[in-house]
N, C-alpha and C. Protein backbone atom coordinates (compact mmCIF):
# COMPACT_ATOMS: atom_id res chain seq x y z
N UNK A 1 -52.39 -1.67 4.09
CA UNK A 1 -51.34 -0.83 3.55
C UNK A 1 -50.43 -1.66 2.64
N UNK A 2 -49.53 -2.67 2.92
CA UNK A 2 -49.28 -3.46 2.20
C UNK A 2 -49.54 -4.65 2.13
N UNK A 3 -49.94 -5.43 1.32
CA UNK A 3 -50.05 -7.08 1.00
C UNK A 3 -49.37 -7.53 1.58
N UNK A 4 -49.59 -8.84 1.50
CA UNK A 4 -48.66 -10.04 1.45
C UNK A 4 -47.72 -10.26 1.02
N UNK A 5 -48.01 -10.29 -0.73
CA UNK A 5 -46.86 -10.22 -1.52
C UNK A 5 -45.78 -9.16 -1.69
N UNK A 6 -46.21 -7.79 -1.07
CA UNK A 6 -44.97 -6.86 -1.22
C UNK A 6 -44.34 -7.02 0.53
N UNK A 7 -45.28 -7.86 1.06
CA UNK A 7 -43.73 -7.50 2.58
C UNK A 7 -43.01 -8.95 2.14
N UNK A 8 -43.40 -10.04 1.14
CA UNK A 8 -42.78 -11.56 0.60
C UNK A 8 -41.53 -10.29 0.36
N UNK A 9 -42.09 -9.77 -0.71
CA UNK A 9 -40.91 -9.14 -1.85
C UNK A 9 -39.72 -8.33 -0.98
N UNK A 10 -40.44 -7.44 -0.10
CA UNK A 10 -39.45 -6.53 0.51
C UNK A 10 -38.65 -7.39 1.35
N UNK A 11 -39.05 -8.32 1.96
CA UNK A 11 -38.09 -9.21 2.85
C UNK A 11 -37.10 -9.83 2.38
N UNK A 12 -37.48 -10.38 0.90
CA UNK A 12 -36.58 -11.09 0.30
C UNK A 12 -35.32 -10.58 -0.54
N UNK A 13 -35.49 -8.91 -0.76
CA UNK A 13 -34.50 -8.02 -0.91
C UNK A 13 -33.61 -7.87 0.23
N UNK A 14 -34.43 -7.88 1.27
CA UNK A 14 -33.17 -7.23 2.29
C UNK A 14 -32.54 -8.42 2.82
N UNK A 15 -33.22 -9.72 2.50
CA UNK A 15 -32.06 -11.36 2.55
C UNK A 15 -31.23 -11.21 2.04
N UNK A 16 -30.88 -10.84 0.94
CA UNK A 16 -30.35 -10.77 -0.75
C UNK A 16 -29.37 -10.35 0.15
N UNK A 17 -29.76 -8.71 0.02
CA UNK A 17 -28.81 -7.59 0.45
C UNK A 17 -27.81 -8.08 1.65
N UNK A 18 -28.68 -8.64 2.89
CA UNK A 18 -27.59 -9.06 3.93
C UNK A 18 -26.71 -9.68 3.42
N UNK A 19 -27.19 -10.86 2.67
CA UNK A 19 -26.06 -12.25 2.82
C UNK A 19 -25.18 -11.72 1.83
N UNK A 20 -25.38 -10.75 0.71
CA UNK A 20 -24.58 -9.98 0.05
C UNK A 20 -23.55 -9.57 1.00
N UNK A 21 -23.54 -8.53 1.98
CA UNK A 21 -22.79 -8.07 2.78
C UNK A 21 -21.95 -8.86 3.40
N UNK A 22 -22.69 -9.96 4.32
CA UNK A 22 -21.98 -10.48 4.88
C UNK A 22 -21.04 -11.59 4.01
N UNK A 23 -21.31 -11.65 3.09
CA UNK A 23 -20.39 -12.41 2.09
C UNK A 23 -18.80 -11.79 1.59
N UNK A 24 -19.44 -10.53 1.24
CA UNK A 24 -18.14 -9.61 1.10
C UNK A 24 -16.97 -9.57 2.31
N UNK A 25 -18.03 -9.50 3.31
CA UNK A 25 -17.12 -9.12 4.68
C UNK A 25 -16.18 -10.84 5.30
N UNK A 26 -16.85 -11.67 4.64
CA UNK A 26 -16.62 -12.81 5.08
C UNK A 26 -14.92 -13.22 4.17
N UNK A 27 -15.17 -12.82 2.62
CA UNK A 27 -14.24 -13.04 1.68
C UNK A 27 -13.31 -11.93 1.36
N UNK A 28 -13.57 -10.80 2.13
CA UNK A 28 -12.24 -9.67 2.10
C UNK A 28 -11.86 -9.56 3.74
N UNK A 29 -10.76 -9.95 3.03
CA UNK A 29 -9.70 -9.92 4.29
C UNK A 29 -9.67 -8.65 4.86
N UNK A 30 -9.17 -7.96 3.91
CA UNK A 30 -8.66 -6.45 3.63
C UNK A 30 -6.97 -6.96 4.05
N UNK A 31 -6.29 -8.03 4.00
CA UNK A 31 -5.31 -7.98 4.31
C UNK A 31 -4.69 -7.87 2.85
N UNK A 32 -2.66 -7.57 2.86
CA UNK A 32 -2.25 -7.17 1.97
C UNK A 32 -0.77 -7.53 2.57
N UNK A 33 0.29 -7.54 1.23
CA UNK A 33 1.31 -8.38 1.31
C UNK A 33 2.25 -7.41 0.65
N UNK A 34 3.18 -6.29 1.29
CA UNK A 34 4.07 -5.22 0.95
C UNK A 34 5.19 -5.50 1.29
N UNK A 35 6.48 -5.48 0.12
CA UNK A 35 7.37 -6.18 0.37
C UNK A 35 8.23 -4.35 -0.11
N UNK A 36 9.10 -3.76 0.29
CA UNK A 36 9.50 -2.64 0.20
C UNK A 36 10.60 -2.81 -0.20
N UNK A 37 11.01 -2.25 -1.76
CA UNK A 37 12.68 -2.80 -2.07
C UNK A 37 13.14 -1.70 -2.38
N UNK A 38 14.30 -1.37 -1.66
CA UNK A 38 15.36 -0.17 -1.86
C UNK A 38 16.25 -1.04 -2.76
N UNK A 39 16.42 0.17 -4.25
CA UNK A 39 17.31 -0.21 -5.20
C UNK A 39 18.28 1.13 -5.01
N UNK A 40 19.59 0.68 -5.90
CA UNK A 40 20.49 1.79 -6.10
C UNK A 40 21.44 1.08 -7.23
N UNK A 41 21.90 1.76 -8.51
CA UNK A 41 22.37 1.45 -9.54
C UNK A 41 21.92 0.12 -10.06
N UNK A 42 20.96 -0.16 -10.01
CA UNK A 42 20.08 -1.10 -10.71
C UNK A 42 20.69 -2.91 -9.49
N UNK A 43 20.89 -2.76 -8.82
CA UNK A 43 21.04 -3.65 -7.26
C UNK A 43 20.14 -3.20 -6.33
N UNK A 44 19.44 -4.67 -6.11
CA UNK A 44 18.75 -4.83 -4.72
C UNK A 44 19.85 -4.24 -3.45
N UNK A 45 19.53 -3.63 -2.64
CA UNK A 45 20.07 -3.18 -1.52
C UNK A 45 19.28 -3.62 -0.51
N UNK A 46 18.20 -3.43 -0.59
CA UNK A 46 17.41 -4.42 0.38
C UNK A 46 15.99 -4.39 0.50
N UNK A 47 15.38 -5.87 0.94
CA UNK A 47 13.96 -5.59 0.70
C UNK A 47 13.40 -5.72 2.38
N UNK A 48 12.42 -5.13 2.53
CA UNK A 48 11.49 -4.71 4.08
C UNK A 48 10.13 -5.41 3.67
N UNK A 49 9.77 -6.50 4.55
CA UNK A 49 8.49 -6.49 4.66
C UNK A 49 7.84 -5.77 5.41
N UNK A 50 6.83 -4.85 5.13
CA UNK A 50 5.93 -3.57 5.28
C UNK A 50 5.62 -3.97 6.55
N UNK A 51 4.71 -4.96 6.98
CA UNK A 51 3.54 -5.52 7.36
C UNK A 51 4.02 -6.21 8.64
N UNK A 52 5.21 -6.58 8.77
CA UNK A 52 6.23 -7.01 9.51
C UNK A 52 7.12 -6.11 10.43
N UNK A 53 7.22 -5.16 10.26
CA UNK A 53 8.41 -3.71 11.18
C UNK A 53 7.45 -3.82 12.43
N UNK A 54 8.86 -4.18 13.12
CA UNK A 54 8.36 -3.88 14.16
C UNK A 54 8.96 -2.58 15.28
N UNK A 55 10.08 -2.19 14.65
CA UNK A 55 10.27 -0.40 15.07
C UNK A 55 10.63 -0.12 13.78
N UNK A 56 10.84 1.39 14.32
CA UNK A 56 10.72 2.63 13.08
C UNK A 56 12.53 2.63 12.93
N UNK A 57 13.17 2.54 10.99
CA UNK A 57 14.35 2.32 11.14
C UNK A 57 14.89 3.46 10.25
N UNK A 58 15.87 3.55 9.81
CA UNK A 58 16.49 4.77 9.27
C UNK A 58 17.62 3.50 8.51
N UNK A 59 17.29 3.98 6.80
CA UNK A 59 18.64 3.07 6.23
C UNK A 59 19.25 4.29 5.52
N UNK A 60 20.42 4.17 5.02
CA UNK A 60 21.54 4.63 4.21
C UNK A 60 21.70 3.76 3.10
N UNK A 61 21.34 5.47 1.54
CA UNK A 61 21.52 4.48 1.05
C UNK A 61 22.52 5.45 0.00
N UNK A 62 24.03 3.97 -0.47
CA UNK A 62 24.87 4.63 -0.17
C UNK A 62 25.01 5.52 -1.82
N UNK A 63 25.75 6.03 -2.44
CA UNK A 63 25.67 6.98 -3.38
C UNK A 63 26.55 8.31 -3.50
N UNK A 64 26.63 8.84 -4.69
CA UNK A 64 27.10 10.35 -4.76
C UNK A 64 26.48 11.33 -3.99
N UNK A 65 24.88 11.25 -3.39
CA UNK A 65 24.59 11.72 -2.77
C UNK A 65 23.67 11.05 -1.59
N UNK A 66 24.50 12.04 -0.04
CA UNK A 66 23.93 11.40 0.99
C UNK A 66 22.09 11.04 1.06
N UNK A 67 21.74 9.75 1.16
CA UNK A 67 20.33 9.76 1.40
C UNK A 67 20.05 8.70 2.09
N UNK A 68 18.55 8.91 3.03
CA UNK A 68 17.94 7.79 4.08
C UNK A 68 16.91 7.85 3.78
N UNK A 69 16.47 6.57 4.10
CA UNK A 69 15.23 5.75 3.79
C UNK A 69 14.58 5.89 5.48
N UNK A 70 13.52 6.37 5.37
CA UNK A 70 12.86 6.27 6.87
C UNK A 70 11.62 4.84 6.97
N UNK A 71 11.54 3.93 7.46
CA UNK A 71 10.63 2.64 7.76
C UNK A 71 10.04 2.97 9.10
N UNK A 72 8.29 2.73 8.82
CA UNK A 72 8.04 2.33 9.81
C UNK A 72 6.72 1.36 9.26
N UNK A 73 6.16 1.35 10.50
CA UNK A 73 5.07 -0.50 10.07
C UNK A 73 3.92 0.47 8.79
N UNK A 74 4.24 -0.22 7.58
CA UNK A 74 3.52 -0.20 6.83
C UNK A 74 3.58 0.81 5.38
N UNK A 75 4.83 1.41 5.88
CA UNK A 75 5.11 2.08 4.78
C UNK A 75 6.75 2.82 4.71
N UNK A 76 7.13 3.23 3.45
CA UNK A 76 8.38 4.12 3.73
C UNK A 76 8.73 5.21 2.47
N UNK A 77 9.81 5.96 3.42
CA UNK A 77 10.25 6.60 1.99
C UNK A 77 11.36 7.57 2.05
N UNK A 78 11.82 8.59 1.02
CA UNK A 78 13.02 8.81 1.19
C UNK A 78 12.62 10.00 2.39
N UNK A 79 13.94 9.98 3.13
CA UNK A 79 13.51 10.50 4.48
C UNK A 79 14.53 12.44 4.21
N UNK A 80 15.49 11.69 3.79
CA UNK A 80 16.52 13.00 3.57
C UNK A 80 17.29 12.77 1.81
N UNK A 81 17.63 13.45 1.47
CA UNK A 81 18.76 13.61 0.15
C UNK A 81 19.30 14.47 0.09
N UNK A 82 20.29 14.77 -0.25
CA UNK A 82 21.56 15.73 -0.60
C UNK A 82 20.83 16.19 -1.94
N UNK A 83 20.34 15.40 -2.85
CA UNK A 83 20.33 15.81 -4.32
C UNK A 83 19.88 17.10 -4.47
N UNK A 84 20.28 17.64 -5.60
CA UNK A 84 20.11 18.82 -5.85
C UNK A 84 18.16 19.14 -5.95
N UNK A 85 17.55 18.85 -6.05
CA UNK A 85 15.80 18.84 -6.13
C UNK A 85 15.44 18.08 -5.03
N UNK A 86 15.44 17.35 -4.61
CA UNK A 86 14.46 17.02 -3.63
C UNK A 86 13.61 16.08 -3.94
N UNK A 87 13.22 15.53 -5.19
CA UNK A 87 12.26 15.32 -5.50
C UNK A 87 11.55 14.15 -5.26
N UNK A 88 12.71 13.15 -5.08
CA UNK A 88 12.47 12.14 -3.99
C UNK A 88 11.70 12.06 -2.52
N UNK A 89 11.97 13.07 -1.82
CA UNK A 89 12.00 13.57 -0.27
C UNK A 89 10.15 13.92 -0.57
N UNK A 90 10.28 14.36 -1.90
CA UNK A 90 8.54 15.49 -1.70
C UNK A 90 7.79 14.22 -2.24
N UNK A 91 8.08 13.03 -2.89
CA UNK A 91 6.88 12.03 -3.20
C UNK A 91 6.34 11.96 -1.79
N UNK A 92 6.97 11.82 -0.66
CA UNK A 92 6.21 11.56 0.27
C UNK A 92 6.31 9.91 0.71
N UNK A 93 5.26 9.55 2.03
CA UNK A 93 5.41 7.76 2.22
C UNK A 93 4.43 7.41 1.18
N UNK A 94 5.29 5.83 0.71
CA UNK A 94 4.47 4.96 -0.29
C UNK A 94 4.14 3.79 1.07
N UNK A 95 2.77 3.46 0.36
CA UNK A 95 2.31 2.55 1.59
C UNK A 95 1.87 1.44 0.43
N UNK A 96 1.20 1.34 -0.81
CA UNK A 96 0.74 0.63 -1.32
C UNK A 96 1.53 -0.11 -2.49
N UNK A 97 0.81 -1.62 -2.83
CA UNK A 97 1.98 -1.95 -4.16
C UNK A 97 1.86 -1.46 -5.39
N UNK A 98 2.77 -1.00 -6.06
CA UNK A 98 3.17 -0.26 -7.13
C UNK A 98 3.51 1.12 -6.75
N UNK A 99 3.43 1.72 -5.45
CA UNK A 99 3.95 2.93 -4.96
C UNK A 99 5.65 3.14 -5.22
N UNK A 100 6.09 3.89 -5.78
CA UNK A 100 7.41 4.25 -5.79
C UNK A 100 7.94 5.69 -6.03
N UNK A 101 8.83 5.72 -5.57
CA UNK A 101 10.16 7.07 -5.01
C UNK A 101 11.23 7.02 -6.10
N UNK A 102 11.57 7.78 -7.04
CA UNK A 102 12.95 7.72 -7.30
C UNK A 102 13.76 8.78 -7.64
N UNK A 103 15.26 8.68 -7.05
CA UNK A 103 16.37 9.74 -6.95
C UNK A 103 16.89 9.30 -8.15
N UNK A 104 16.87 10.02 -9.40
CA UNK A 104 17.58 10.37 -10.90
C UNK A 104 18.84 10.62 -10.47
N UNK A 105 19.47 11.61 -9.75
CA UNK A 105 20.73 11.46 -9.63
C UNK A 105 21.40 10.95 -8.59
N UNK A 106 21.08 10.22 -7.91
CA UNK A 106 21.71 9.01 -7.17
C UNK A 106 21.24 7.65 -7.26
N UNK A 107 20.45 7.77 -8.38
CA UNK A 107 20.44 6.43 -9.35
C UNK A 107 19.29 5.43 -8.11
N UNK A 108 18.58 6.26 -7.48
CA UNK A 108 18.13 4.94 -6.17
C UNK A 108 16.47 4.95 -6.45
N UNK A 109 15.81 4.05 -6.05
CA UNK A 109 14.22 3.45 -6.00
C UNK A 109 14.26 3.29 -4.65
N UNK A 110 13.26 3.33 -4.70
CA UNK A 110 12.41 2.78 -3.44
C UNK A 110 11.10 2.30 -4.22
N UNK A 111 10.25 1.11 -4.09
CA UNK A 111 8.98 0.97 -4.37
C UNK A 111 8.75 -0.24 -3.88
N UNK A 112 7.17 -0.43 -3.81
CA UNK A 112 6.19 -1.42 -3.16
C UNK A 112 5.97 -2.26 -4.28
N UNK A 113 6.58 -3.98 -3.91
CA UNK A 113 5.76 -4.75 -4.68
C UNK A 113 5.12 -5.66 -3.90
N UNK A 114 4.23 -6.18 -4.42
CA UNK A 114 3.35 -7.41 -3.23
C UNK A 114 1.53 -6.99 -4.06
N UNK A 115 0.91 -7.60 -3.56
CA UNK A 115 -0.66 -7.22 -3.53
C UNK A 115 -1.12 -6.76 -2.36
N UNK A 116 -2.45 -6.57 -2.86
CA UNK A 116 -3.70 -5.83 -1.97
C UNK A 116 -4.94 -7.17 -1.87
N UNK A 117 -5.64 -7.31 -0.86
CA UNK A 117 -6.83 -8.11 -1.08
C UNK A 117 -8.03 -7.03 -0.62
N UNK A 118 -8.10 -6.10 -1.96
CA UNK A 118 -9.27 -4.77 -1.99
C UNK A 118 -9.79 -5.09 -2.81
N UNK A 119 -10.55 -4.50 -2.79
CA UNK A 119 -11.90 -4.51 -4.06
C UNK A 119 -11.79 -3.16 -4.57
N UNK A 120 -11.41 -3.74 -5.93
CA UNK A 120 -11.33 -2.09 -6.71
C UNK A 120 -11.97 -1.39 -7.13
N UNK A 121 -13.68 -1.74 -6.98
CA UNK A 121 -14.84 -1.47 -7.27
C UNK A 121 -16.27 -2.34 -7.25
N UNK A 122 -17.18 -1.75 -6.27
CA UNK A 122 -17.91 -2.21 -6.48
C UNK A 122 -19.48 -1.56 -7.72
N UNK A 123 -19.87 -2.33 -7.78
CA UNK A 123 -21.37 -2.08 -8.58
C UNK A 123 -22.24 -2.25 -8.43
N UNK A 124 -23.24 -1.51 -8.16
CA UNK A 124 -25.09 -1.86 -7.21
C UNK A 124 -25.81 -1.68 -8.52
């Protein structure tokens, strides 16, 4: 049924293929480095490492209009606002870097800077 040379060949694909795998798995961490900085009128107010919380916190942040920042391990975001839209409140939690929140009329950010150790694509 098959030769020699095609179980050589087929074996030596699926070497390939393993040590492929296990190479990937060996050199991605999947770990990642999220540093969470609440701004307000263009001032740091404070930065959260993501990755680091170890309970769930509630900040104030202060402004024309009342608003909280909700933290917990690995991500955050605006939790409540007074502002007239909402629109802050509906982005939802940012978990990743370059993720960000911002209140136009209480002048405030929230966003993720740090890296990822992901692979942004692979190719077979």
């Amino acid at each position: 049924m098959f030769k020699k040379g095609d179980i050589i060949l087929i074996l030596s694909i699926a070497l390939i293929a393993a040590a492929g795998y296990i190479s990937l798995k060996i050199h991605n961490t999947g770990g990642s480095h999220r540093i969470a900085v609440i701004i307000q009128n263009d001032s740091v107010i404070k930065r959260i490492d993501l990755d680091k919380v170890k309970r769930n916190e509630k900040i104030k942040i202060p402004g024309k209009y009342n608003e909280t920042a909700f933290v917990e391990k690995g991500r955050i975001r605006f939790g409540h606002a007074d502002c007239p839209d909402e629109l802050c409140v509906k982005a939802g939690w940012l978990t990743h870097p370059g993720d960000m929140a911002v209140c136009i009329p209480n002048r405030a950010i929230i966003k993720i800077e740090g890296y990822a150790n992901e692979l942004d694509g692979v190719a077979y």
